[in-house]
Every structure is written in C-alpha cells, then in structure tokens.
Protein backbone atom coordinates (compact mmCIF):
# COMPACT_ATOMS: atom_id res chain seq x y z
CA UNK A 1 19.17 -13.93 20.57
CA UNK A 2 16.57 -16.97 19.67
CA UNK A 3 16.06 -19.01 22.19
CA UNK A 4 15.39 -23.09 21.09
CA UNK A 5 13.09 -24.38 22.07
CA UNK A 6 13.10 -28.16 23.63
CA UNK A 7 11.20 -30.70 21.55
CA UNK A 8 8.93 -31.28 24.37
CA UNK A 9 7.77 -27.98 24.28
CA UNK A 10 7.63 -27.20 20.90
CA UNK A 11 9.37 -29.82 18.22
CA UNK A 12 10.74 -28.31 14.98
CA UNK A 13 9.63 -29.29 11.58
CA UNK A 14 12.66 -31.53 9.53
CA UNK A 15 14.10 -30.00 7.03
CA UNK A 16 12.11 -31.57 4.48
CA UNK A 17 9.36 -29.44 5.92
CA UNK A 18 10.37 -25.70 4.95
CA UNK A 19 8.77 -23.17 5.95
CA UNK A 20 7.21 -21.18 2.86
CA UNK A 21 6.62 -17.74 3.81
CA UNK A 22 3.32 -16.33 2.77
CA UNK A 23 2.99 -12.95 0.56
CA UNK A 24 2.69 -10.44 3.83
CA UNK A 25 5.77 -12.64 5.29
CA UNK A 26 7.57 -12.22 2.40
CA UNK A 27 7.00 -8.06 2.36
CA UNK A 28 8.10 -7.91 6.07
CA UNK A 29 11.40 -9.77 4.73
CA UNK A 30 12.28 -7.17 2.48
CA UNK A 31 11.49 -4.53 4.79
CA UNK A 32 14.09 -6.17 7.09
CA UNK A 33 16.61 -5.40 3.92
CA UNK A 34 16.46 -1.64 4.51
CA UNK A 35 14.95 -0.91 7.55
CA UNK A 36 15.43 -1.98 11.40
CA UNK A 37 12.42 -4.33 12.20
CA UNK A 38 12.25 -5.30 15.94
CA UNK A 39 10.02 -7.50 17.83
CA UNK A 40 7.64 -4.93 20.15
CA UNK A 41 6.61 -7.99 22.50
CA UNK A 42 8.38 -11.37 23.39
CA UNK A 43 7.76 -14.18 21.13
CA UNK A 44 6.37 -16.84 22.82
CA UNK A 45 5.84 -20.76 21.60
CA UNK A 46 2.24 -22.09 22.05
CA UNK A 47 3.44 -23.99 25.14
CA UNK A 48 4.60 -20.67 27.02
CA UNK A 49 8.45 -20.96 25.51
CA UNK A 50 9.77 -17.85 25.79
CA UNK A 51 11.50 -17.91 22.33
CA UNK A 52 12.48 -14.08 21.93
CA UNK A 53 12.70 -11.03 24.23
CA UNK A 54 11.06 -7.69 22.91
CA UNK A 55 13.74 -5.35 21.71
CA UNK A 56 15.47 -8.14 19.38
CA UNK A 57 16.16 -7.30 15.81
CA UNK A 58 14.59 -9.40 13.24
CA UNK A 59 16.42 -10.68 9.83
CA UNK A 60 15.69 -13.10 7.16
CA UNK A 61 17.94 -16.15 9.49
CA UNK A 62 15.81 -15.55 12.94
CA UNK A 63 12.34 -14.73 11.54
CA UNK A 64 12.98 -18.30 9.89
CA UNK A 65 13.76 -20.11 12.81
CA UNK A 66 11.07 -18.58 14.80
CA UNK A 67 8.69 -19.96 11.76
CA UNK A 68 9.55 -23.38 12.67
CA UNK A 69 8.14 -23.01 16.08
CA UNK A 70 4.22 -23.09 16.61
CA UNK A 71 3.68 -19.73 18.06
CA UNK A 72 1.19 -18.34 20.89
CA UNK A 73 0.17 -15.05 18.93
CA UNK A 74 1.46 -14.50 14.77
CA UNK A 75 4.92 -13.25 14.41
CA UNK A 76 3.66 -10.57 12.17
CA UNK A 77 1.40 -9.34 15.29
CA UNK A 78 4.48 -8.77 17.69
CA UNK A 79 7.05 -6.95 15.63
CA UNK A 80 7.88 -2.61 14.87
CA UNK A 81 10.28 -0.88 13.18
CA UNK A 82 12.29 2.43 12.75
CA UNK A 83 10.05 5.25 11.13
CA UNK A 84 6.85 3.46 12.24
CA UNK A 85 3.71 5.14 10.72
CA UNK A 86 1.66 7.56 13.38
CA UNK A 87 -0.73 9.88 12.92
CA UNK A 88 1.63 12.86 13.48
CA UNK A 89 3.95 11.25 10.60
CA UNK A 90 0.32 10.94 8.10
CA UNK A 91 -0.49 14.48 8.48
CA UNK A 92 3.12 15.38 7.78
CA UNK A 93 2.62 13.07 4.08
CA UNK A 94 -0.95 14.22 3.75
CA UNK A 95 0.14 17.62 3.87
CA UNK A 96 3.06 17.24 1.51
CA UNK A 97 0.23 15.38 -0.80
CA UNK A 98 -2.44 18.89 -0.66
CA UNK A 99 0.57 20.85 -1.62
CA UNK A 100 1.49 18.65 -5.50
CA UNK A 101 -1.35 16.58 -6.34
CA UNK A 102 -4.21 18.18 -8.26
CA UNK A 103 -7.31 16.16 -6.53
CA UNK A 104 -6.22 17.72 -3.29
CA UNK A 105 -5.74 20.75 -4.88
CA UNK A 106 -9.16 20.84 -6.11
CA UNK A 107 -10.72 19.51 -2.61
CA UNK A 108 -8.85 22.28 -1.23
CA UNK A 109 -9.25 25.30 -3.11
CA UNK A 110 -11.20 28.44 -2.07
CA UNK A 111 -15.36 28.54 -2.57
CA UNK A 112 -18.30 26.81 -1.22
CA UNK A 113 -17.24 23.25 -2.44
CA UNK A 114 -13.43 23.79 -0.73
CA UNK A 115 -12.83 22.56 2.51
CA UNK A 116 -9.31 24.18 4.13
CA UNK A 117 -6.44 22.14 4.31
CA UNK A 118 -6.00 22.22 7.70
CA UNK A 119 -9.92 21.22 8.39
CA UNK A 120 -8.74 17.77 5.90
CA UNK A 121 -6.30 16.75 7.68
CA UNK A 122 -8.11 17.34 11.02
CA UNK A 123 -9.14 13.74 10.79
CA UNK A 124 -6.08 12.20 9.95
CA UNK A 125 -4.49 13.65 12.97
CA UNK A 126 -7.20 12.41 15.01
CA UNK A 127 -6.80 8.71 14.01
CA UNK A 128 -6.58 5.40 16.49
CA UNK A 129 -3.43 3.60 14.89
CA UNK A 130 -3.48 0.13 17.11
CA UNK A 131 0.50 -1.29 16.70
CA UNK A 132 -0.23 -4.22 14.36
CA UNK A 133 -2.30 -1.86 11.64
CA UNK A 134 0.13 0.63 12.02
CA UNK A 135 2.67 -1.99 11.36
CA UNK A 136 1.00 -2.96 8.14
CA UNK A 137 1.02 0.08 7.05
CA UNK A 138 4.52 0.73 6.98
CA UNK A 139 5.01 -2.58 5.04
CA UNK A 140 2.66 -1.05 2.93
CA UNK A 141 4.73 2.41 2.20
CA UNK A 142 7.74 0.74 1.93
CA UNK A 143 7.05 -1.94 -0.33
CA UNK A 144 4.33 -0.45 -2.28
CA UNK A 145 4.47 3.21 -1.71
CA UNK A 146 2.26 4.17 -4.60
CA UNK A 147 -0.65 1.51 -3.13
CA UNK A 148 -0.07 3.28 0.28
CA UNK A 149 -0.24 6.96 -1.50
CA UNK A 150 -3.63 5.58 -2.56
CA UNK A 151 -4.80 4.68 0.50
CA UNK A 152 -4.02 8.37 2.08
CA UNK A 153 -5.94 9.78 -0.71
CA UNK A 154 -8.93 7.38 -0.27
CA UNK A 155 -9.10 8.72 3.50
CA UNK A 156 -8.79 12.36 2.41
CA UNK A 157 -11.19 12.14 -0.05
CA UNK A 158 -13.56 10.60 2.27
CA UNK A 159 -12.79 13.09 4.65
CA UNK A 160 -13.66 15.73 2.61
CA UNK A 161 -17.17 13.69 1.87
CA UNK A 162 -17.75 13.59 5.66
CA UNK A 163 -16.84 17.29 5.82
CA UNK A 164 -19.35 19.03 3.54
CA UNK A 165 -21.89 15.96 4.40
CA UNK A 166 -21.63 17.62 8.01
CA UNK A 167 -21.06 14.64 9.73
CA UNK A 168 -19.59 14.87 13.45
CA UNK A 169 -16.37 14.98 14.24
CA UNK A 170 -15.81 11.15 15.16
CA UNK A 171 -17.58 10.41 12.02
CA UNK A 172 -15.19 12.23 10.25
CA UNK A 173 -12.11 10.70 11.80
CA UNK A 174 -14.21 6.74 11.41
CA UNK A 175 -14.33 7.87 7.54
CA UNK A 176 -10.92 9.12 7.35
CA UNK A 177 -9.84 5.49 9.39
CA UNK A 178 -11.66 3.32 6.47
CA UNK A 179 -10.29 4.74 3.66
CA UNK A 180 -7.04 5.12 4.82
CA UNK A 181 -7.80 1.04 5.94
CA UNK A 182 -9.69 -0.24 3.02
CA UNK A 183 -6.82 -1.80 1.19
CA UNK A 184 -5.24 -3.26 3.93
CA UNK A 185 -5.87 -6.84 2.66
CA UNK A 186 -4.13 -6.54 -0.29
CA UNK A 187 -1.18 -6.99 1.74
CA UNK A 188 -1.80 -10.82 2.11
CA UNK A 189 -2.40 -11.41 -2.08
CA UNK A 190 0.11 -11.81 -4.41
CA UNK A 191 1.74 -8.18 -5.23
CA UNK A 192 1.74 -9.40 -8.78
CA UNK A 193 -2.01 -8.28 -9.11
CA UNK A 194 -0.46 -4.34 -8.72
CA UNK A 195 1.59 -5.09 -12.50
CA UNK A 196 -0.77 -2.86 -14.53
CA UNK A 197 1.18 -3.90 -17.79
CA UNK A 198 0.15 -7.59 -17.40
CA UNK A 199 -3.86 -8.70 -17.25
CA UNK A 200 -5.34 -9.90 -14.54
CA UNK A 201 -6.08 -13.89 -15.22
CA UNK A 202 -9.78 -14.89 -13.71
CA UNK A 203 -8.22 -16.66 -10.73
CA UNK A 204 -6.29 -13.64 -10.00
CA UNK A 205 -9.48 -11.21 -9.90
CA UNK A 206 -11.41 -13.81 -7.99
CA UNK A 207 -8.58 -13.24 -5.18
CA UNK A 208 -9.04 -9.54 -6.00
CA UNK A 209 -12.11 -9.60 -5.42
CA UNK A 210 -12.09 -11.02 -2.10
CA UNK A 211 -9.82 -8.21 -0.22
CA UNK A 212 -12.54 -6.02 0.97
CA UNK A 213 -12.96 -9.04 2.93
CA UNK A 214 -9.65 -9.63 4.17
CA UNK A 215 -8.95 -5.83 4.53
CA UNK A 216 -12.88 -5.90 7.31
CA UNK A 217 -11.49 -8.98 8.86
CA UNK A 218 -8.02 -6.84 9.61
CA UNK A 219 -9.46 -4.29 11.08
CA UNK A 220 -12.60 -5.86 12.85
CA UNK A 221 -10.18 -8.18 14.41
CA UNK A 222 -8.57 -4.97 16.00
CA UNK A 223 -11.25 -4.54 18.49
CA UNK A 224 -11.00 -0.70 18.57
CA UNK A 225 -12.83 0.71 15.72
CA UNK A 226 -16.90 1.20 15.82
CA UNK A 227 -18.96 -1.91 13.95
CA UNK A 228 -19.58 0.19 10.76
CA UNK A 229 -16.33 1.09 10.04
CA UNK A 230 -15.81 -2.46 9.08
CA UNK A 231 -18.99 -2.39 7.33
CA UNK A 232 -17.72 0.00 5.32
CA UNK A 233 -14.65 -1.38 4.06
CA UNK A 234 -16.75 -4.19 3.11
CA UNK A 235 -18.41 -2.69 1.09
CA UNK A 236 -15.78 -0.13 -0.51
CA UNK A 237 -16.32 -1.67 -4.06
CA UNK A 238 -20.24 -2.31 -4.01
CA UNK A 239 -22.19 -0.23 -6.44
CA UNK A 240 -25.63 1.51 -5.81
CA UNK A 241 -27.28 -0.20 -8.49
CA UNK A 242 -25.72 -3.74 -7.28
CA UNK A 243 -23.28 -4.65 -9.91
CA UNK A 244 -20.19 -4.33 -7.28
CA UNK A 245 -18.89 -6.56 -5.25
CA UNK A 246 -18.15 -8.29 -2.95
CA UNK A 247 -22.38 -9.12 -2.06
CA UNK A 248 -24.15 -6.69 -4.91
CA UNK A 249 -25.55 -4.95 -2.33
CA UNK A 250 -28.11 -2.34 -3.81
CA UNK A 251 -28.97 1.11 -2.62
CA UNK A 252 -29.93 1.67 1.13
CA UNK A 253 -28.48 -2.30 1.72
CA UNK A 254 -25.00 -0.35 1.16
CA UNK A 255 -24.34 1.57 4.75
CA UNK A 256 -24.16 5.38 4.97
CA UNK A 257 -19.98 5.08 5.01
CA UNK A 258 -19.81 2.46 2.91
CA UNK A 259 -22.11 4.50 0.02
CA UNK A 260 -19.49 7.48 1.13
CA UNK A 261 -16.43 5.27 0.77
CA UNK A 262 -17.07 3.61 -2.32
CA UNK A 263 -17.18 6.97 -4.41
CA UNK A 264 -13.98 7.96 -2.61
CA UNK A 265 -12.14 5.55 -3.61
CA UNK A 266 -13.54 5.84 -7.44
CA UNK A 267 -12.40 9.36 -6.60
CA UNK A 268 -8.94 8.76 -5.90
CA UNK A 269 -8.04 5.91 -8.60
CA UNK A 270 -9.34 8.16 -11.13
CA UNK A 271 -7.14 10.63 -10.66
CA UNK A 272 -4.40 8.45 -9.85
CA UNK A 273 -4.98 6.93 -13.30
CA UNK A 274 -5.95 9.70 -15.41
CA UNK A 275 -3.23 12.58 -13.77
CA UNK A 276 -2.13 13.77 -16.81
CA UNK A 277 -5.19 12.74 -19.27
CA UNK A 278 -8.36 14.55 -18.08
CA UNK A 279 -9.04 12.95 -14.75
CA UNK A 280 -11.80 15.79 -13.89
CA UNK A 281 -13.61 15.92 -16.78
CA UNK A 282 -13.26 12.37 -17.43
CA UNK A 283 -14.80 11.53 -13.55
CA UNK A 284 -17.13 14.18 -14.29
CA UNK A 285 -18.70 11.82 -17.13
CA UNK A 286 -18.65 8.81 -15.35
CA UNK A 287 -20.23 10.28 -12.34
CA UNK A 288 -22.78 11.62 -14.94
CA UNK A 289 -22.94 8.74 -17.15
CA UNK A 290 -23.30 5.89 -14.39
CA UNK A 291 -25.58 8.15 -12.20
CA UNK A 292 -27.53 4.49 -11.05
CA UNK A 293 -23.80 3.47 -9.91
CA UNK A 294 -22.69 6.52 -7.38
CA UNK A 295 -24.48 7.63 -4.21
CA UNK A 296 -26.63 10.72 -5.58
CA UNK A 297 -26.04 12.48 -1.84
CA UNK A 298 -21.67 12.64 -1.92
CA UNK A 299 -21.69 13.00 -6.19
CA UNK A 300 -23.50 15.95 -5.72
CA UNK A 301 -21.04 17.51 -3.39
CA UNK A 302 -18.66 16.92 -6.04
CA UNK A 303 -19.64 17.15 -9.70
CA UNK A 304 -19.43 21.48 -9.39
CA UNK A 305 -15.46 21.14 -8.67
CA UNK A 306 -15.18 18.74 -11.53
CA UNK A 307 -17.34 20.54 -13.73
CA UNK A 308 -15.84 23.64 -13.21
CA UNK A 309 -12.14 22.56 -14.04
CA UNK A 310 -10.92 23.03 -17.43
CA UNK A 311 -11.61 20.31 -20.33
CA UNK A 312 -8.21 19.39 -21.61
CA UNK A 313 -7.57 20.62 -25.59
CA UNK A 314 -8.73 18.85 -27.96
CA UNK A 315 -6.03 16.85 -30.42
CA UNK A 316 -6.07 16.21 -34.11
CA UNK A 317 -6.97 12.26 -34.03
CA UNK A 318 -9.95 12.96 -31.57
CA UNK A 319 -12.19 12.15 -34.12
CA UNK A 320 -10.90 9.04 -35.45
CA UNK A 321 -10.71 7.78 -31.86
CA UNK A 322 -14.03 8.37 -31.18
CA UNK A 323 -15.32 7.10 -34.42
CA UNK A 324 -13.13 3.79 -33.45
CA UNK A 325 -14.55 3.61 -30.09
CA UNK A 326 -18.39 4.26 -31.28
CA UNK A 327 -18.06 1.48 -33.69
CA UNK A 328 -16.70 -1.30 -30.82
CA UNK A 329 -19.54 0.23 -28.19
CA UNK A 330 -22.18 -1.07 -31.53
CA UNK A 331 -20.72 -4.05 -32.24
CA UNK A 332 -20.69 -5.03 -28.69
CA UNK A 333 -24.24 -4.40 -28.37
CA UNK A 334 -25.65 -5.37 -31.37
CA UNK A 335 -23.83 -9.23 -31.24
CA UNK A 336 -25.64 -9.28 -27.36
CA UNK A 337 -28.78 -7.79 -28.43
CA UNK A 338 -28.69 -11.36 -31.28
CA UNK A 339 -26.99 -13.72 -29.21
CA UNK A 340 -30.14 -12.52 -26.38
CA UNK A 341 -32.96 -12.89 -28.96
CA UNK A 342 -31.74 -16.03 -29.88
CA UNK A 343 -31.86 -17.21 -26.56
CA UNK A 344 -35.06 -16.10 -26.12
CA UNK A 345 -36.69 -16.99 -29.39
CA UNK A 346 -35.23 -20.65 -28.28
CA UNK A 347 -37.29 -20.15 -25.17
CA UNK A 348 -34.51 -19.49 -22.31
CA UNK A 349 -35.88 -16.82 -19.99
CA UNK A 350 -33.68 -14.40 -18.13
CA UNK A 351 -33.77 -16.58 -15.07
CA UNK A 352 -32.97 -14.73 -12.03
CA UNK A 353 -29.02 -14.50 -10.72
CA UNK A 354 -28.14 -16.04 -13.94
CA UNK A 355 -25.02 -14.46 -15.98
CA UNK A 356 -27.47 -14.09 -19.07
CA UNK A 357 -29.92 -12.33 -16.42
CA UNK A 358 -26.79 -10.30 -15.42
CA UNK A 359 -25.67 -9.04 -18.85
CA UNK A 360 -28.72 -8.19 -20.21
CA UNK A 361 -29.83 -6.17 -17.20
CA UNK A 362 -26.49 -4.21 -17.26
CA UNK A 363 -26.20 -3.71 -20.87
CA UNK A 364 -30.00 -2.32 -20.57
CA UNK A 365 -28.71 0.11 -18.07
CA UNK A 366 -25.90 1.55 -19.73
CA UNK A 367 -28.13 1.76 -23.41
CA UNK A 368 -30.24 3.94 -21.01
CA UNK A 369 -26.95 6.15 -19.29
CA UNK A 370 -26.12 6.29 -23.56
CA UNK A 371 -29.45 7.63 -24.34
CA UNK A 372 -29.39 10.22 -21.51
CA UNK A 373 -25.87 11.33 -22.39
CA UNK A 374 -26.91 11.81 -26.08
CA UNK A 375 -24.05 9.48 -26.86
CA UNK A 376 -25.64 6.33 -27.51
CA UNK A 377 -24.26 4.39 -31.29
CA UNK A 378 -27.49 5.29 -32.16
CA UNK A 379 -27.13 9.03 -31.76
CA UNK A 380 -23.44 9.12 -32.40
CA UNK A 381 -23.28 10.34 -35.89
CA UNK A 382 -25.50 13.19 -35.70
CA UNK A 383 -23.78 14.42 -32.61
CA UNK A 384 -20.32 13.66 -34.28
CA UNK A 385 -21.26 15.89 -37.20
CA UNK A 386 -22.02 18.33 -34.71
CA UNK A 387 -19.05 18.41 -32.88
CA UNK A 388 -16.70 18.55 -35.65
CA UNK A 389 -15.65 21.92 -35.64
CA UNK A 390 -15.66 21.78 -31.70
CA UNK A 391 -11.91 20.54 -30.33
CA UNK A 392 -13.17 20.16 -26.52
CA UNK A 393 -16.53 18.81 -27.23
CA UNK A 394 -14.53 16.00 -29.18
CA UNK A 395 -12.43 15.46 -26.03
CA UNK A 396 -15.75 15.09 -24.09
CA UNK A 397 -17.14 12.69 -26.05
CA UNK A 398 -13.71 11.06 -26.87
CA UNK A 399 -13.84 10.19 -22.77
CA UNK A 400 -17.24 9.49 -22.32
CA UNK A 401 -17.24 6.57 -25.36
CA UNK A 402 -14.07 5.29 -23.82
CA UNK A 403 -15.41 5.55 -20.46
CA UNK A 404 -18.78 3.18 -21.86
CA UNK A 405 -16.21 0.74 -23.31
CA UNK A 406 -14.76 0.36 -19.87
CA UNK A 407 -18.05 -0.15 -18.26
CA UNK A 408 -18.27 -3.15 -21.40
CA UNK A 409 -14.93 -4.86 -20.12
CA UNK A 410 -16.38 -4.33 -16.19
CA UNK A 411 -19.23 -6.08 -17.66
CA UNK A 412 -17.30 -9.22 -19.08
CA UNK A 413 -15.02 -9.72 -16.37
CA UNK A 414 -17.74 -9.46 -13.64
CA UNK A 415 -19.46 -12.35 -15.50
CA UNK A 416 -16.56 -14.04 -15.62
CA UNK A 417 -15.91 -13.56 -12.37
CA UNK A 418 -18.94 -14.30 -10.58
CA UNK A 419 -20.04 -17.22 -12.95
CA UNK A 420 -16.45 -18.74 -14.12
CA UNK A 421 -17.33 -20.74 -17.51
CA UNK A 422 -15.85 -23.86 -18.71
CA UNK A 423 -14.24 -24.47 -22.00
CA UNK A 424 -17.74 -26.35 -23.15
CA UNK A 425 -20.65 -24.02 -21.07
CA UNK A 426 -23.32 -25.86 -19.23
CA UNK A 427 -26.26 -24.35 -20.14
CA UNK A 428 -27.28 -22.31 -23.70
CA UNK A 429 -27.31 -18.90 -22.14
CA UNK A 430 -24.08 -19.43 -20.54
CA UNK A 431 -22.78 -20.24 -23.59
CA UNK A 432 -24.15 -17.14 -25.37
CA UNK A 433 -22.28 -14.87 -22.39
CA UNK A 434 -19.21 -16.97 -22.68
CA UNK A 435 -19.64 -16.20 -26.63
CA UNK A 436 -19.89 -12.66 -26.10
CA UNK A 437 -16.91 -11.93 -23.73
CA UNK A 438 -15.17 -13.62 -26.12
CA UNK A 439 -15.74 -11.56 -28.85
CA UNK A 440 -15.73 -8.43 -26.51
CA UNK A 441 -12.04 -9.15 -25.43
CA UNK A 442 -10.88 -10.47 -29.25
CA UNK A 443 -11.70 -6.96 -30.47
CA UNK A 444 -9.92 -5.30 -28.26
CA UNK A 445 -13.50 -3.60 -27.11
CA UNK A 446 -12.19 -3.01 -23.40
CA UNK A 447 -8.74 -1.23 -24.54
CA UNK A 448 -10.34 2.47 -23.25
C-alpha cells in the first residue's frame, strides 16, 4: 500500500501540475497491463519518507501517485517483474534463435569460419545482468520484442567476431555484454522512430542519432562493466572512414570493440532486413563495396561465409530495375558534380567540416568503391550488355546499384542531419547541398 507522504516532507504537486510520464515510463505502464511488475527495493521520498515497501505491486493508479512525490533514487531503478530476463533465460532464446534464423545458421555451421553453437552462446551465459539493465531489458522484449531480438543477435554476432578474433574469454563475454546493450537507449525516445512505414522527420533522426549516447550513459552509470565496453557502445554506429556517428571518429580513433561492434550490428540489421531478399549476398557487396567503411580485420572473418552462400535467382524485371537504378545513381552525381563546379568556379573552396566539404568527399569515395566494383554509371552499360544472358549476375548487380543508392540517401540525411538547413541557406554551398538533397529525395533516388 502507498504510503502519503506529509507535506512537510515531501508536498504533492496540484492537480494542475500532472505528471506526464516520459517514453520509458510509459513502456513500464504497459508492461504493468500484462505482466506482474513489483518494486525490488522500498521507495523512498528525497526526505527519507518511506513511501513503499519492496514486494508491492505496481499499476498505472500507484506508479502515479508515487510520481507526484520527489523521490531519493528513480522509480524505474527500484522495480522487477515476473519472467525477469537472466542470463540462463538469454541462452534459452539465443538458442531457440541458432536453431530458425539463417545468420545464426551460417555463424554456426560446420568449417573453418563456423564457430559451435554451444562455444556462441558461451558468452551469453557468462554475462553480468545488474537488476536495473536487466529490468530494461524485459521492457524491451515485451514491448518491442523484435528491437530486443535485435539486440541478442548484435551480441551473438559480436560474439562470434570475438571468437575467431581469439580474444579471451572476458573479452568475449564484454563483446557479447555491448551488443546485447547497445540499444538500450532507445528505450527513452519516442517508439514512433521503430514505424518503418513512416520516414523519419530530421528532428526525429537527430534524437536517433543521439542513443549511442544514452544507451553508454546506461550502462556506464552501472558501475560494473570495464571502461571500454562503454566505449564501445559509443561508438556502435561510427564508420572507419568517419562518416558515422555520433563523433566521425576515423580508423584507429574507433576502439578495438567498438570497430568489432559496429560491423556486428551492420551484420545483424542486414539480415533482419533483407531475410527473405538476399541478405548474404547483398552484405557481401556492401562489405565489398564500402571496404573504407568496415574494419578490414572482423570483414575478413566474414566475407568467405557470405560469399559462399547461394546468390538468390535471378527474376524477369532484373534488368529494368537495374537500368532504373543506374540512371538515378547518374543523375545524382552528375547534378553534384555541376552544382560543385559551380561553386567552385564562383570561388567557394571546400572549406573544412563544411556540408559542401562533406558531400563532395563522400560522393568521391563511393565514385571510387563504383570504379572498383566495375559498376560505376560510367561502366554500367558495357557490363549490363554483358550480363544479359546471366540471371544471377543481374541479381548481383541489381543489389549492389541499390545498395550505392542507399549509401546516396545515407549521404543526404547525414548532411541534413549534422548541418540542419533553413528554408533560405546561409551560405552558397549550403545552398547547393540543400539543392541537391532536394532533388535526391524528389526522385525517389534513396527508394533501394
């Protein structure tokens, strides 16, 4: 039972001042729907109130009221529930995972590049789970079961990464821990982000953008886990060659885990979002294609199980596809390669850290991945008229042009992103980006 407090001790808001539960808050509410959520500690008000006993089940009507109190330690800190996630109960879903999904299946199967099931899970079952992560976590598999799926596949993957990199045991188990923790800060953003069917608006992807440092905070804030495991979920969407986020770290400024992290979790969305369309052979090409982007030392522990699964068949409007998608990669370029000559016939330089700086430097990069691919517009129709009467080479290059239109859109939005434009730019080469976004979204260049 809630104990009131006196309003000496600890006065309650009126009722003109509601309490408006944040977007974790609101998760652990509709876990209270379904599932028994207790408090694991007494509640305490700031003065030393005791407000709740440990044991007490929590609802909707008392997790309110305790709201309007100014508490010693967060609510969110002090509370359990039935079916609370454990290591014993993550090996138990990480083994049901190996068993269905064909990533794990490939991590898994017998050769040099394998690693045994039982060696995968190894560091799962070795995990520190302190109460209030474990807690998250829960929230997370009950309210958005195929975000916490993710997360288990991000820690196997790097697990396997940690595995053939033979790295020691505890630095197996401090891989395993950050992927399966990356994503823990999406928790406290607005769900609506995990809508693929709706784009993400700039102020949304901003916030995005910024949960590699909610989900270090988290788990820094823990006080059990080794420095560079927090390092590392940092820096879990950083890119070798600096166009990641959430600092553009570059190269050896991106730590060992973090460099091993980053390419599992590319890993694991890939085939989460390609299951039934290719996902090997379509990672296989962006591993190959953005080389500059992926730690050389973990891709190559990968690329012969990719390589080696089966291209998917080849279908009758391959071609046209690819013909489509060649023509938006040209366009693209060709309207940046006049908008840039403009700029620089004008006499605006490429000033250092300046979105113009930023788009010609990436657009340079992936002409260059095009050229060493053999798939740049430039080489496209010869290579098209020599893969006519070749179904799966079509498929190939069907997901590698689609795969450079998506590095396009990553592109625009990261401009966007890091350098939001007004309506009327401030400067003539912010204008030119803000011109060629445009364009790049109005034609539909990013749809891959």
């Amino acid at each position: 039972m809630v104990t009131s407090a006196t309003p000496a001790d600890s006065p309650a808001p009126s009722d003109e001042q509601a309490w408006e539960p944040t977007h974790y808050q609101r998760a652990i509410l509709a876990v209270c729907e379904h599932r028994s959520v207790r408090t694991a500690k007494a509640v305490f008000s700031s003065s030393g109130l005791k407000l709740v006993e440990a044991g007490v089940q929590i609802g909707a009507d008392n997790y309110r009221r305790l709201m309007q109190h100014e508490l010693r330690q967060p609510l969110e800190e002090l509370l359990t529930m039935d079916g609370l996630l454990s290591p014993a109960s993550l090996v138990e879903f990480a083994r049901e995972l190996c068993q269905r999904e064909p990533l794990l299946e490939l991590l898994t199967q017998d050769g040099s590049e394998g690693v045994a099931a039982s060696a995968l899970l190894a560091p799962l079952q070795a995990m520190v789970l302190p109460p209030q992560l474990a807690f998250m976590l829960s929230v997370l598999r009950e309210q958005h079961p195929a975000h916490f799926a993710h997360a288990v596949h991000v820690a196997l993957v790097a697990a396997y990464f940690a595995i053939r990199a033979n790295w020691t045991r505890g630095e197996c188990t401090n891989a395993a821990t950050a992927g399966l923790l990356h994503d823990l800060g999406t928790l406290l953003m607005d769900p609506v982000w995990l809508d693929g069917s709706r784009p993400v608006s700039g102020a949304e992807r901003s916030e995005l953008m910024r949960h590699p440092l909610a989900s270090a905070r988290l788990v820094s804030a823990c006080e059990v886990y080794p420095r560079s495991l927090g390092v590392a979920i940092l820096e879990h969407h950083e890119r070798m060659d600096g166009s990641g986020y959430p600092r553009g770290l570059q190269g050896a400024q991106i730590s060992a885990m973090g460099q091993l992290l980053l390419l599992a979790e590319v890993v694991a969305a890939f085939f989460e979002k390609y299951a039934s369309d290719g996902a090997a052979v379509r990672l296989s090409l962006t591993l190959r294609l953005g080389h500059a982007k992926f730690p050389a030392e973990f891709t190559a522990l990968l690329l012969p199980l990719l390589q080696a699964s089966n291209i998917q068949r080849g279908e009758p409007e391959d071609l046209a596809q690819v013909r489509e998608a060649a023509a938006q990669i040209s366009q693209a370029m060709a309207l940046w390669e006049q908008l840039h000559a403009g700029l620089l016939e004008a006499g605006v330089a490429d000033a250092p850290g300046s979105p113009q700086a930023y788009v010609a430097q990436r657009l340079h990069a992936l002409h260059r991945s095009l050229y060493d691919a053999g798939c740049h517009p430039d080489q496209q129709e010869e290579l098209i008229a020599l893969l006519q009467d070749d179904a799966q080479g079509l498929k190939e290059m069907l997901f590698l042009v689609r795969e450079a239109l998506w590095q396009l859109r990553s592109i625009a939005h990261t401009s966007g992103t890091r350098w939001p434009l007004a309506e009327s730019a401030g400067s003539a080469g912010e204008a030119a980006v803000q011109q060629w976004c445009a364009a790049l979204d109005g034609a539909g260049g990013a749809s891959a």
